[in-house]
C-alpha atoms as a PDB file:
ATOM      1  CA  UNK A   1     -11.109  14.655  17.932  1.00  0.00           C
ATOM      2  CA  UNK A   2      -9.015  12.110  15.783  1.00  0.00           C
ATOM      3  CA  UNK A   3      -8.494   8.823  17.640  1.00  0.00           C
ATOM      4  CA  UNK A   4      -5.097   7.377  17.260  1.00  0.00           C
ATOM      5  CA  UNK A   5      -4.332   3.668  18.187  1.00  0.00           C
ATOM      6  CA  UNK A   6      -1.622   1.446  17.646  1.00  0.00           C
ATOM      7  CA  UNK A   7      -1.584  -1.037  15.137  1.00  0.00           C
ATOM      8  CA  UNK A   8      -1.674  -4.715  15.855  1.00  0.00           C
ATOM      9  CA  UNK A   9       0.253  -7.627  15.230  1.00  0.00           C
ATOM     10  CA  UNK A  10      -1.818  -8.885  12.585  1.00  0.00           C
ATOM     11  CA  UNK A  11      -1.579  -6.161  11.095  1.00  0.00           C
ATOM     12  CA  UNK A  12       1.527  -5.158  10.729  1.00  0.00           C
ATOM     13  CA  UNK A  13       2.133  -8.851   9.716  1.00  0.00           C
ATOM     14  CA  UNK A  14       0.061  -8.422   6.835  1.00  0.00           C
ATOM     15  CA  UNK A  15       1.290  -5.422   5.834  1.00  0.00           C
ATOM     16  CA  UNK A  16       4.697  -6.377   6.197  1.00  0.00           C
ATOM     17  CA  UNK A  17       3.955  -9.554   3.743  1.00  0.00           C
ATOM     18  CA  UNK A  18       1.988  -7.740   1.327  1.00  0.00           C
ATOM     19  CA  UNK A  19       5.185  -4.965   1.136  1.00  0.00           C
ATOM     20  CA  UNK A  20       7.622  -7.713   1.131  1.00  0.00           C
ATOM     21  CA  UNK A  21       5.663  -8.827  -2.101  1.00  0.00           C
ATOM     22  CA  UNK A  22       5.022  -5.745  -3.888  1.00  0.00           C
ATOM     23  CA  UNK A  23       9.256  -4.789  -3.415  1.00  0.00           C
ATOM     24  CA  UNK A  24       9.789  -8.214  -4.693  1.00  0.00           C
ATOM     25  CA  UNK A  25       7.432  -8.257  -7.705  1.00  0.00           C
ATOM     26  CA  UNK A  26       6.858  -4.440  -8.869  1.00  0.00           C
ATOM     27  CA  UNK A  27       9.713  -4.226 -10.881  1.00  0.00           C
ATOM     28  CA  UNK A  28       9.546  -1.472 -13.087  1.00  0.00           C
ATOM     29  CA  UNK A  29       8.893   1.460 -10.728  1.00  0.00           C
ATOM     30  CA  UNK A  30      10.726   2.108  -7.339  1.00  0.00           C
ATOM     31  CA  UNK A  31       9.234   1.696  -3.866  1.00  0.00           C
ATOM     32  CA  UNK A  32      10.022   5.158  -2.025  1.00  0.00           C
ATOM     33  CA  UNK A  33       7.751   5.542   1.054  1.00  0.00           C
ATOM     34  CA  UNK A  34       5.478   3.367   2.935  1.00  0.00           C
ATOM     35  CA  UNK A  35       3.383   4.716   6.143  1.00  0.00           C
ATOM     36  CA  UNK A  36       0.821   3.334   7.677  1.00  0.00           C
ATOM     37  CA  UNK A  37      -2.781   5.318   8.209  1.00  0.00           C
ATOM     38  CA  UNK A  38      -5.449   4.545  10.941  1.00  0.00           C
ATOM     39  CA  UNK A  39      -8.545   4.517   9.366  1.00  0.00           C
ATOM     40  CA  UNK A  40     -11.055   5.170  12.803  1.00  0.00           C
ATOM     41  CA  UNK A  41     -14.521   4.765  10.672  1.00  0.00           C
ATOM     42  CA  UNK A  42     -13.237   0.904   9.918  1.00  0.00           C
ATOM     43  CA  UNK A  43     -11.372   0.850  12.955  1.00  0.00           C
ATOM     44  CA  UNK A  44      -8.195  -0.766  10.888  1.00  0.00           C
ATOM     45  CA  UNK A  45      -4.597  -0.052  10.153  1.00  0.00           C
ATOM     46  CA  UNK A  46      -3.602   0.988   6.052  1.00  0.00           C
ATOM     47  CA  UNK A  47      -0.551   1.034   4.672  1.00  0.00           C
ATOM     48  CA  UNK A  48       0.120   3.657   1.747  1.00  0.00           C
ATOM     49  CA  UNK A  49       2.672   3.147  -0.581  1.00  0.00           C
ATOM     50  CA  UNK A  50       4.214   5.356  -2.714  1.00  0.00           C
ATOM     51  CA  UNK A  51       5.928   4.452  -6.104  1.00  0.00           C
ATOM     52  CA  UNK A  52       7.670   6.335  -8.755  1.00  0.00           C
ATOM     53  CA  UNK A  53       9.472   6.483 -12.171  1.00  0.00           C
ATOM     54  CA  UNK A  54      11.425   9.104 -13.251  1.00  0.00           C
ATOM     55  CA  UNK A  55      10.039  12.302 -11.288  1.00  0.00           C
ATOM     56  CA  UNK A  56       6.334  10.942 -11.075  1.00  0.00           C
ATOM     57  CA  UNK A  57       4.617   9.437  -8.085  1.00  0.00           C
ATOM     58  CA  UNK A  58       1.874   6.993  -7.496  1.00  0.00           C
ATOM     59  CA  UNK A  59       0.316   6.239  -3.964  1.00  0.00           C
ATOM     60  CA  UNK A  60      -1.971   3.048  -3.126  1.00  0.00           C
ATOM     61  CA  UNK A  61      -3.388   2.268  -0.121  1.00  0.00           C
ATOM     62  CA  UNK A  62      -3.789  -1.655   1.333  1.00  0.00           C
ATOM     63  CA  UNK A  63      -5.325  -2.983   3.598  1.00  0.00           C
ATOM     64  CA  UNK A  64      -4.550  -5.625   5.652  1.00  0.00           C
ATOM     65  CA  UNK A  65      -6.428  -8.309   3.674  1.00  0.00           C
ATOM     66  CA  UNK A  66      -5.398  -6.752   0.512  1.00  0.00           C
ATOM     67  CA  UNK A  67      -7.675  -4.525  -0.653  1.00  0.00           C
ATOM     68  CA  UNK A  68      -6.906  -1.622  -2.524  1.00  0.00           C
ATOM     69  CA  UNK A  69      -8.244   0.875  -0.616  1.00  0.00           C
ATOM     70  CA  UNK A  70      -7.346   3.927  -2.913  1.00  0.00           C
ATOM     71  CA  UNK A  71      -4.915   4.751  -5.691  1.00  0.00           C
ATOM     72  CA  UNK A  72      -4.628   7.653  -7.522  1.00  0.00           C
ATOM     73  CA  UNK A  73      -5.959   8.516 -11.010  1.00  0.00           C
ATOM     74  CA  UNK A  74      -3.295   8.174 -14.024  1.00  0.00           C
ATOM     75  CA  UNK A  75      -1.655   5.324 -12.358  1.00  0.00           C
ATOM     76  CA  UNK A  76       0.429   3.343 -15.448  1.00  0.00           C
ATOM     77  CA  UNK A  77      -1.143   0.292 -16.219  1.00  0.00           C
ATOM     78  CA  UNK A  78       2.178  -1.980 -15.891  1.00  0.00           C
ATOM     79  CA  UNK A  79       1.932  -0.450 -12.056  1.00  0.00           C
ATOM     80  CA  UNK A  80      -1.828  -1.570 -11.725  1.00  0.00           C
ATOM     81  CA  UNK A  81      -1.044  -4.912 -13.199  1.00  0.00           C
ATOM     82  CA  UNK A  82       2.381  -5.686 -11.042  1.00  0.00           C
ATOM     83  CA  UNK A  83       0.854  -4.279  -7.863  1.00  0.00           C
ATOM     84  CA  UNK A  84      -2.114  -7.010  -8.859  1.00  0.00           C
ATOM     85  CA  UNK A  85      -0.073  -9.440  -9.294  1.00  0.00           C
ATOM     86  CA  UNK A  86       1.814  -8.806  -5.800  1.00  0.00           C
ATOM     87  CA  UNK A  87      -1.826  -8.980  -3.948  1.00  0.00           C
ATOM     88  CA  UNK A  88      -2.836 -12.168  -5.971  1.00  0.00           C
END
């Protein structure tokens, strides 16, 4: 049975910062969907967020410290770089 649990106030702080940064520094590809994924092996709150340009779509998933927890293959390199820069 999948556990489910809330996530916490650090958490959501740091996800809030790091999604504050990435809207304000990821400028050539649009922000469309965040959502936030309970990870019960690691016991910690992600946050996936979807970009796009045109009629493609990226997802990455951060953690709460900032680590890039997954992104998809093909992602454009400007996106790799600006996200990087966001997280830096």
């Amino acid at each position: 049975m999948s556990e489910i649990r809330e996530i916490n106030l650090y958490e959501q702080g740091c996800l809030d910062l790091i999604e504050q940064r990435l809207d304000d520094i990821v400028s050539s590809f649009e922000l469309i969907k965040t959502e936030n994924i309970y990870d019960e092996d690691e016991d910690i709150v992600y946050r996936s967020f979807t970009f796009n340009r045109g009629i493609e779509e990226w997802v990455f998933c951060i953690a709460p410290n900032k680590q890039i927890k997954y992104f998809e293959s093909g992602v454009p390199e400007t996106l790799c770089e600006e996200i990087l820069e966001s997280l830096d």
